[in-house]
Protein backbone atom coordinates (compact mmCIF):
# COMPACT_ATOMS: atom_id res chain seq x y z
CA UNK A 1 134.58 94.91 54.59
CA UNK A 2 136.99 96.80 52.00
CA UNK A 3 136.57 96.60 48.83
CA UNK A 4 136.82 98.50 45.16
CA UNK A 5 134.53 98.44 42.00
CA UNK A 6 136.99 97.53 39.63
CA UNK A 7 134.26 97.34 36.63
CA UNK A 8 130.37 97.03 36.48
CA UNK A 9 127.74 96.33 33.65
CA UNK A 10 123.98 97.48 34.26
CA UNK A 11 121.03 96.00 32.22
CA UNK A 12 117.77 94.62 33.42
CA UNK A 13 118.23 91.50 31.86
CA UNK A 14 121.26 90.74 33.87
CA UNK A 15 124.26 93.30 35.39
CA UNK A 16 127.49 92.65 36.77
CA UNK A 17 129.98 93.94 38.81
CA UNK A 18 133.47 92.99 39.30
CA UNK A 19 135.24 93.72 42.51
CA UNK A 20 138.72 93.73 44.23
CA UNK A 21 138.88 92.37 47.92
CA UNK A 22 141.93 91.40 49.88
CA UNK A 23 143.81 91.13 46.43
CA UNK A 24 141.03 88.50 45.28
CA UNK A 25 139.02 89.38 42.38
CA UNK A 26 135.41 88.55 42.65
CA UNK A 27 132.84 88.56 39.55
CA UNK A 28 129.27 89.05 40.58
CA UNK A 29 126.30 88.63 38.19
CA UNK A 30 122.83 88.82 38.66
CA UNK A 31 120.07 88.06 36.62
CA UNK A 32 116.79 89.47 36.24
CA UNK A 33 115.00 86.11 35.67
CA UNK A 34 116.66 84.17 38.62
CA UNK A 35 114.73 87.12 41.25
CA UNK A 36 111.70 87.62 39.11
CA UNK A 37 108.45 87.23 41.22
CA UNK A 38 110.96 87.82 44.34
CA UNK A 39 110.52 90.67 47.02
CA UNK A 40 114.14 91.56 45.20
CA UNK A 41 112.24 92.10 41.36
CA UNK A 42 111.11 95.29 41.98
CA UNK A 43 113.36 96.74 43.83
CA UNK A 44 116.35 95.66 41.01
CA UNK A 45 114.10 96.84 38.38
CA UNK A 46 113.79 100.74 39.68
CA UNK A 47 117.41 100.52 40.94
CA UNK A 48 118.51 99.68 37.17
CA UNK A 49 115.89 102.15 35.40
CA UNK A 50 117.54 105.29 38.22
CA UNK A 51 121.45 104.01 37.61
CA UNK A 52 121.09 103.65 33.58
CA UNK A 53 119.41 107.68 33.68
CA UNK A 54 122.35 108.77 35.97
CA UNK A 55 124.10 111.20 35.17
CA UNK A 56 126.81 111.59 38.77
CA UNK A 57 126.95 107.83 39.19
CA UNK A 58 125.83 108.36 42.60
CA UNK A 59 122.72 105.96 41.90
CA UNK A 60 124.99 103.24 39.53
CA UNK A 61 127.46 103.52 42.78
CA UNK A 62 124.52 102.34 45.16
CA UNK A 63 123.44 99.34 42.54
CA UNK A 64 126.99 98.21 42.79
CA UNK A 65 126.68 97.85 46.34
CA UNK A 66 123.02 96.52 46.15
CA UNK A 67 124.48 93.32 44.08
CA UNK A 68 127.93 93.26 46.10
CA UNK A 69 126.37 93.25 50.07
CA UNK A 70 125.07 89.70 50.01
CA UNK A 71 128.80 88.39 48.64
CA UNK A 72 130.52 90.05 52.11
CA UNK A 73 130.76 87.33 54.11
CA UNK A 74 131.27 85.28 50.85
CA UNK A 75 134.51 87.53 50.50
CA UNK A 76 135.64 87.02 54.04
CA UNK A 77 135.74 83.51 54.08
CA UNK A 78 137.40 82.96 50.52
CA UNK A 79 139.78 85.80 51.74
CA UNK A 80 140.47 84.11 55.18
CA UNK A 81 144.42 83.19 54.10
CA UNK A 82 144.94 86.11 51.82
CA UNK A 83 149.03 87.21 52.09
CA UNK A 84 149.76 90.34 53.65
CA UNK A 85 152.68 90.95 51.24
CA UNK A 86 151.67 90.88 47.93
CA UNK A 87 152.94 92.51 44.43
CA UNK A 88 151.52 94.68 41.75
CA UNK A 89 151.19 90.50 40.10
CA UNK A 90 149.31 89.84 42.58
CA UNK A 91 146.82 92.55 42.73
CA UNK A 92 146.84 92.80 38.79
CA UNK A 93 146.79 88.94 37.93
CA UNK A 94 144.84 87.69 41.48
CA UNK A 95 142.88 84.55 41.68
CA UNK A 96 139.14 85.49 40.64
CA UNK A 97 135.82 83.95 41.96
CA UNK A 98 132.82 84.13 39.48
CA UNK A 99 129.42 84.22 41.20
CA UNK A 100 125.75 84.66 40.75
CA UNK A 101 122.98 86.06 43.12
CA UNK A 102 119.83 83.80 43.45
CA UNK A 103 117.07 84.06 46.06
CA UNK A 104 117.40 81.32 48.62
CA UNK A 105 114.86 81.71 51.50
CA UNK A 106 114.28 85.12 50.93
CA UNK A 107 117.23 86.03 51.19
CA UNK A 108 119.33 87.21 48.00
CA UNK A 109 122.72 84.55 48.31
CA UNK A 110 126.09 84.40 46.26
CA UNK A 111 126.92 81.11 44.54
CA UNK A 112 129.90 80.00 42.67
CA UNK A 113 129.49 79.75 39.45
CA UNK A 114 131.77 79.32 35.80
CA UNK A 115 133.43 82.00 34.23
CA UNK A 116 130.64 83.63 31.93
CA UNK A 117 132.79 85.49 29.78
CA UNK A 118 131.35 88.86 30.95
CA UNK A 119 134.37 89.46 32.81
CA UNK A 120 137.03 91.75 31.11
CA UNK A 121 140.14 90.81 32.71
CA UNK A 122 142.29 93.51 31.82
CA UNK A 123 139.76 96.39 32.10
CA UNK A 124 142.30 98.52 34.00
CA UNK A 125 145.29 97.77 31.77
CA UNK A 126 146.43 98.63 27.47
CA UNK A 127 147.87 96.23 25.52
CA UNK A 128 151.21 96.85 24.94
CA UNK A 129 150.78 96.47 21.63
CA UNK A 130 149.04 99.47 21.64
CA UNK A 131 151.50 101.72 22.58
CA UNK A 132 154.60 103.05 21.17
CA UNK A 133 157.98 101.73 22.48
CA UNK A 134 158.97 104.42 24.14
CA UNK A 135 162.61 103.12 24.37
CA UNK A 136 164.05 105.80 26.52
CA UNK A 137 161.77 104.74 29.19
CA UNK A 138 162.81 101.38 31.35
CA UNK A 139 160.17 98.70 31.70
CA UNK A 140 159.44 97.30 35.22
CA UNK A 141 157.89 93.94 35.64
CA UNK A 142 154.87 93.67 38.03
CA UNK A 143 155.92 90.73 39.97
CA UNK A 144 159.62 92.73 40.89
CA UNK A 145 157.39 95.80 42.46
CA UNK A 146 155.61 95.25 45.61
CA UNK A 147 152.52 97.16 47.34
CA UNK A 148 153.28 98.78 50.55
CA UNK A 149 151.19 96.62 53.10
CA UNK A 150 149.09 97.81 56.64
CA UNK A 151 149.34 95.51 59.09
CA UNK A 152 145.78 97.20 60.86
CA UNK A 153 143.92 97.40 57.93
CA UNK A 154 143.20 95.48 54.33
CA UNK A 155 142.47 98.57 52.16
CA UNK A 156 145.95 98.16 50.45
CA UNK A 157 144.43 94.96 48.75
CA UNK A 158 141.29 96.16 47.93
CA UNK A 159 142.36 99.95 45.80
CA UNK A 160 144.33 100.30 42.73
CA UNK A 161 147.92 100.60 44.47
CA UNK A 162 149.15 104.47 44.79
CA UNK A 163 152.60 104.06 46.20
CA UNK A 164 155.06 100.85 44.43
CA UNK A 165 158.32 99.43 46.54
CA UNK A 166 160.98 98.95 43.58
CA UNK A 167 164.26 96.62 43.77
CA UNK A 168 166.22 98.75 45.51
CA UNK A 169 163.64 99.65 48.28
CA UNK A 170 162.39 103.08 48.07
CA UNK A 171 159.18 103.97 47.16
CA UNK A 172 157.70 105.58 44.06
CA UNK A 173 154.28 106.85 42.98
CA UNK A 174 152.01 104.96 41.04
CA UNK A 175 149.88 106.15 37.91
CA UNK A 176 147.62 103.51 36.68
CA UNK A 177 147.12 102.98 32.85
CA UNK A 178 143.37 103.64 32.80
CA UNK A 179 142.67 105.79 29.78
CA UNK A 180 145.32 105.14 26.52
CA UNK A 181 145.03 109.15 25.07
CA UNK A 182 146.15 110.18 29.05
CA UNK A 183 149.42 107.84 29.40
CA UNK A 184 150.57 108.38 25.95
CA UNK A 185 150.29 112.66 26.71
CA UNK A 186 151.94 111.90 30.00
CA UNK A 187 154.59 110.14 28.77
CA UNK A 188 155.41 112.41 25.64
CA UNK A 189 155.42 115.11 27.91
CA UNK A 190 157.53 113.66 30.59
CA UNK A 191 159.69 112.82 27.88
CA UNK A 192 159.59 116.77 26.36
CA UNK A 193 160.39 117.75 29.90
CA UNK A 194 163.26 115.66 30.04
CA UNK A 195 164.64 116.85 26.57
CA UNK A 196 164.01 120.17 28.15
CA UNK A 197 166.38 119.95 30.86
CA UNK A 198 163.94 120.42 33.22
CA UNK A 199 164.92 118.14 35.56
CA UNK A 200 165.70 120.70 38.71
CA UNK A 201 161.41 122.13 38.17
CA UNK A 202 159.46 120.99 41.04
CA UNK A 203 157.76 118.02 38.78
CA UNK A 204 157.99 114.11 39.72
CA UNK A 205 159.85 112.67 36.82
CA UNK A 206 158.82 109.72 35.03
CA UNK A 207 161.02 106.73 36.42
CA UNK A 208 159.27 103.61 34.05
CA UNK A 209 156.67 101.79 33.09
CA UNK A 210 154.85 99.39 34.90
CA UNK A 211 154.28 96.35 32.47
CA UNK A 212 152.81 92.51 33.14
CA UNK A 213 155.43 89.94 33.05
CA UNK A 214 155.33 89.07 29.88
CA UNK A 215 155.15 92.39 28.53
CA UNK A 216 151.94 92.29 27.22
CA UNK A 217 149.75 94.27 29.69
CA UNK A 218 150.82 98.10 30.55
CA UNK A 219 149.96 98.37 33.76
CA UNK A 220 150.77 102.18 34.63
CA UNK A 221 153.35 104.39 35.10
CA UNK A 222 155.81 105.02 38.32
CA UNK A 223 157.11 108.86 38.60
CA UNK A 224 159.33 110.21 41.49
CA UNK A 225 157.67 110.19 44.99
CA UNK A 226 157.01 113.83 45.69
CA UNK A 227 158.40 114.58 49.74
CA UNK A 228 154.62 115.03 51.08
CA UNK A 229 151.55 113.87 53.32
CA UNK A 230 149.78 113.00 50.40
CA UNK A 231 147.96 116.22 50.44
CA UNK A 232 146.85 118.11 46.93
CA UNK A 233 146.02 121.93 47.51
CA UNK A 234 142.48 120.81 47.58
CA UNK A 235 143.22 120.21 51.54
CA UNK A 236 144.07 123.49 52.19
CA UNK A 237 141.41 125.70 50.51
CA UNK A 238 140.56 128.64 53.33
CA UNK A 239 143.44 127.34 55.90
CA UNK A 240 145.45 128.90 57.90
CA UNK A 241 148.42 127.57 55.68
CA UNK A 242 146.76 128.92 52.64
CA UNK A 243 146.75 132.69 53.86
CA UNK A 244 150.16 132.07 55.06
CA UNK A 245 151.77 130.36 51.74
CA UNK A 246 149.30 131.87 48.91
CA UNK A 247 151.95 134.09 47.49
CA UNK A 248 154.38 131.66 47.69
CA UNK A 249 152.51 129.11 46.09
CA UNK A 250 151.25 130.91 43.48
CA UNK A 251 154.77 132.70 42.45
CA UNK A 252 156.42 129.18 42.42
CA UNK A 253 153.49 127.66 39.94
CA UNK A 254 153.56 130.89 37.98
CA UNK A 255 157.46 129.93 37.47
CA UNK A 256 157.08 126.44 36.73
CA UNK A 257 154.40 127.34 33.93
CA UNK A 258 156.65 129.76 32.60
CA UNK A 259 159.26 127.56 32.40
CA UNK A 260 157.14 124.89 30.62
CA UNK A 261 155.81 127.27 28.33
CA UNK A 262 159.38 128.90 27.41
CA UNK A 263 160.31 125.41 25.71
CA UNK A 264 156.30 124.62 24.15
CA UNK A 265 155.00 122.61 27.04
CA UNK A 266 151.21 123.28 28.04
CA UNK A 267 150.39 121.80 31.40
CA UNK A 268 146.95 121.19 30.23
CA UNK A 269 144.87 120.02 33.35
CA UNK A 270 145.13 123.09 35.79
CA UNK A 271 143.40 122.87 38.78
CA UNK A 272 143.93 122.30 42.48
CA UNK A 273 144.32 118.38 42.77
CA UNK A 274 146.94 118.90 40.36
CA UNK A 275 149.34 120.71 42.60
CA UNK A 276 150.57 118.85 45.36
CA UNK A 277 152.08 120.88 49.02
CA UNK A 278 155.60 118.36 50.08
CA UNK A 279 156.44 118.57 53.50
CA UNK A 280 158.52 122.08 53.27
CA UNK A 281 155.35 123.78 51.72
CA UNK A 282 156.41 124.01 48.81
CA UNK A 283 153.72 123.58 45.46
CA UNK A 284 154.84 121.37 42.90
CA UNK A 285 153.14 120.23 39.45
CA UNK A 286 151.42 116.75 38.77
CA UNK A 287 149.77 115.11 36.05
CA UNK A 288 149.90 115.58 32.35
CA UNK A 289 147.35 113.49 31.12
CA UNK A 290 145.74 116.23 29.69
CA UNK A 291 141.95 116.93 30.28
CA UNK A 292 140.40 119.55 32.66
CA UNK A 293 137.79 120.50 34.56
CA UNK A 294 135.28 123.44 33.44
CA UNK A 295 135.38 125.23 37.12
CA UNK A 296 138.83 125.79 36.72
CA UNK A 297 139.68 126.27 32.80
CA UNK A 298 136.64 126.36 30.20
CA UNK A 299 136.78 123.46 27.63
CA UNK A 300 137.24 126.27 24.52
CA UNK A 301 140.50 126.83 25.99
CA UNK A 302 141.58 123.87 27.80
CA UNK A 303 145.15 122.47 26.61
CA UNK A 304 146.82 126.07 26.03
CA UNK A 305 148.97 128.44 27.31
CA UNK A 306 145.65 130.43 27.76
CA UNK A 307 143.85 127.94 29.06
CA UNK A 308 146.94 127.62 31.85
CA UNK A 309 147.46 130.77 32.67
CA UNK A 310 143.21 131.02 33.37
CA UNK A 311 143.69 127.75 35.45
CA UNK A 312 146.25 129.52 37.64
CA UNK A 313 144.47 132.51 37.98
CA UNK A 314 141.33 130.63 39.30
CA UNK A 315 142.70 128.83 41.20
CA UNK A 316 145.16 131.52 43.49
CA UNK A 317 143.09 134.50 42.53
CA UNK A 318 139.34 132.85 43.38
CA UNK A 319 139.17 129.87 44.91
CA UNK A 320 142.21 128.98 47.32
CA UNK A 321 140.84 131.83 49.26
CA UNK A 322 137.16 132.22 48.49
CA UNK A 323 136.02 132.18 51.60
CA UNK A 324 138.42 134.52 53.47
């Protein structure tokens, strides 16, 4: 059944993981002294030692899904009546179901429980507060934006939203406000860009903020919907499209950087996720949160004109091609 880790807490004593299903939010918490002297205390025990020494998450990821299997059929029936239309509200402010694992017949089983205060409600959201008020920038409620729905399957309740339906019906991408240092560079960027006159560069422009409704919560950011399958250039590493388009793509990024740099922009985050193919194969540039990753640009230089230009080069020079 589909379903997203929203947030998780490991300790032997007791972890918890909160989880989005069918735009229901369900808290799970178990307890290391309500499965001690179980078949389940030993097994929990290793499984929290291996997922605290992680270092990829890969072994956190498969705790997660330990303590969330026995709440599946839990989730169905509690979801049984869940809308098919729903808002960014909805998914952001959804009814919640606290629960606790105990052993019943051998069996590890999800019961309803109170609201612990474990739970951090707006784990994926900044206070408002927080923020400057970026006036230039309109606000957009979360109720007035809606998720775009699938009538064959229920993913689209269960994942952060990627794609928002605004008032006047078309659609625009969705950035969620996950890490405070990354919105406020994207925004002061966008906002640089803008200044710029940059407008006609093949970047999605900022088009608001996403905000609770009462303003108190910022949700994420919406930015122009760039004309594409979805696809990042990380889909077309050794293709037949990529020896075709290489040049191309590479001279048009090369003259978007340039462009950026000419008025004191740094892209910062340089690597192939970051440029997206729309539908007439052309590249275009995405995300200025800042941060990088080493393969592509080396932390010493990461955030500079340097550090861009060595981004670019890996990426057209070594990797789109590497295996050709």
């Amino acid at each position: 059944m589909s379903h997203t880790v929203i947030d998780s807490h490991i300790d032997l004593a007791s972890s918890w993981v909160t989880v989005m299903c069918r735009a229901t939010r369900f808290h799970i918490t178990v307890a290391y002294k309500d499965i001690q002297k179980s078949r389940f205390e030993t097994e929990y025990s290793e499984m929290v030692a291996t997922a605290i020494d992680d270092d990829d998450g890969e072994d956190h990821d498969v705790l997660c899904e330990w303590i969330v299997g026995p709440c599946l059929s839990y989730f169905r029936e509690s979801t049984q009546d869940a809308p098919r239309e729903i808002t960014f509200g909805d998914f952001y402010y959804p009814e919640t179901h606290h629960l606790k694992l105990l052993v019943s017949e051998s069996e590890l089983s999800p019961k309803a429980t109170r609201d612990r205060g474990t739970m951090n409600p707006f784990h994926i959201m900044i206070p408002s507060s927080d923020l400057p008020p970026f006036p230039e920038i309109p606000r957009l409620k979360a109720s007035d934006l809606r998720i775009i729905s699938d009538t064959k399957w229920d993913d689209y309740m269960s994942e952060i939203p990627q794609k928002a339906i605004i008032a006047d019906g078309s659609i625009k991408f969705f950035k969620p406000a996950d890490d405070k240092k990354q919105l406020l560079r994207e925004v002061d960027m966008h906002l640089r860009i803008r200044h710029a006159g940059l407008q006609d560069v093949r970047i999605a422009q900022l088009h608001g903020i996403v905000v609770s409704d009462d303003g108190r919560m910022t949700i994420g950011l919406l930015l122009d919907l760039i004309p594409s399958t979805g696809d990042s250039l990380y889909s077309y590493r050794n293709s037949a499209s990529a020896l075709e388009h290489h040049e191309r793509w590479k001279q048009q990024i090369t003259d978007i950087v340039k462009k950026l740099h000419a008025h004191g922009l740094v892209w910062g985050d340089v690597h192939p996720g970051n440029i997206v193919i729309d539908t007439s194969f052309d590249a275009w540039v995405v995300d200025f949160g800042g941060g990088s990753i080493v393969e592509f640009v080396p932390r010493k230089i990461a955030g500079t004109k340097e550090g861009d230009w060595h981004g670019v080069g890996k990426v057209f020079d070594e990797w789109i091609l590497e295996d050709r």
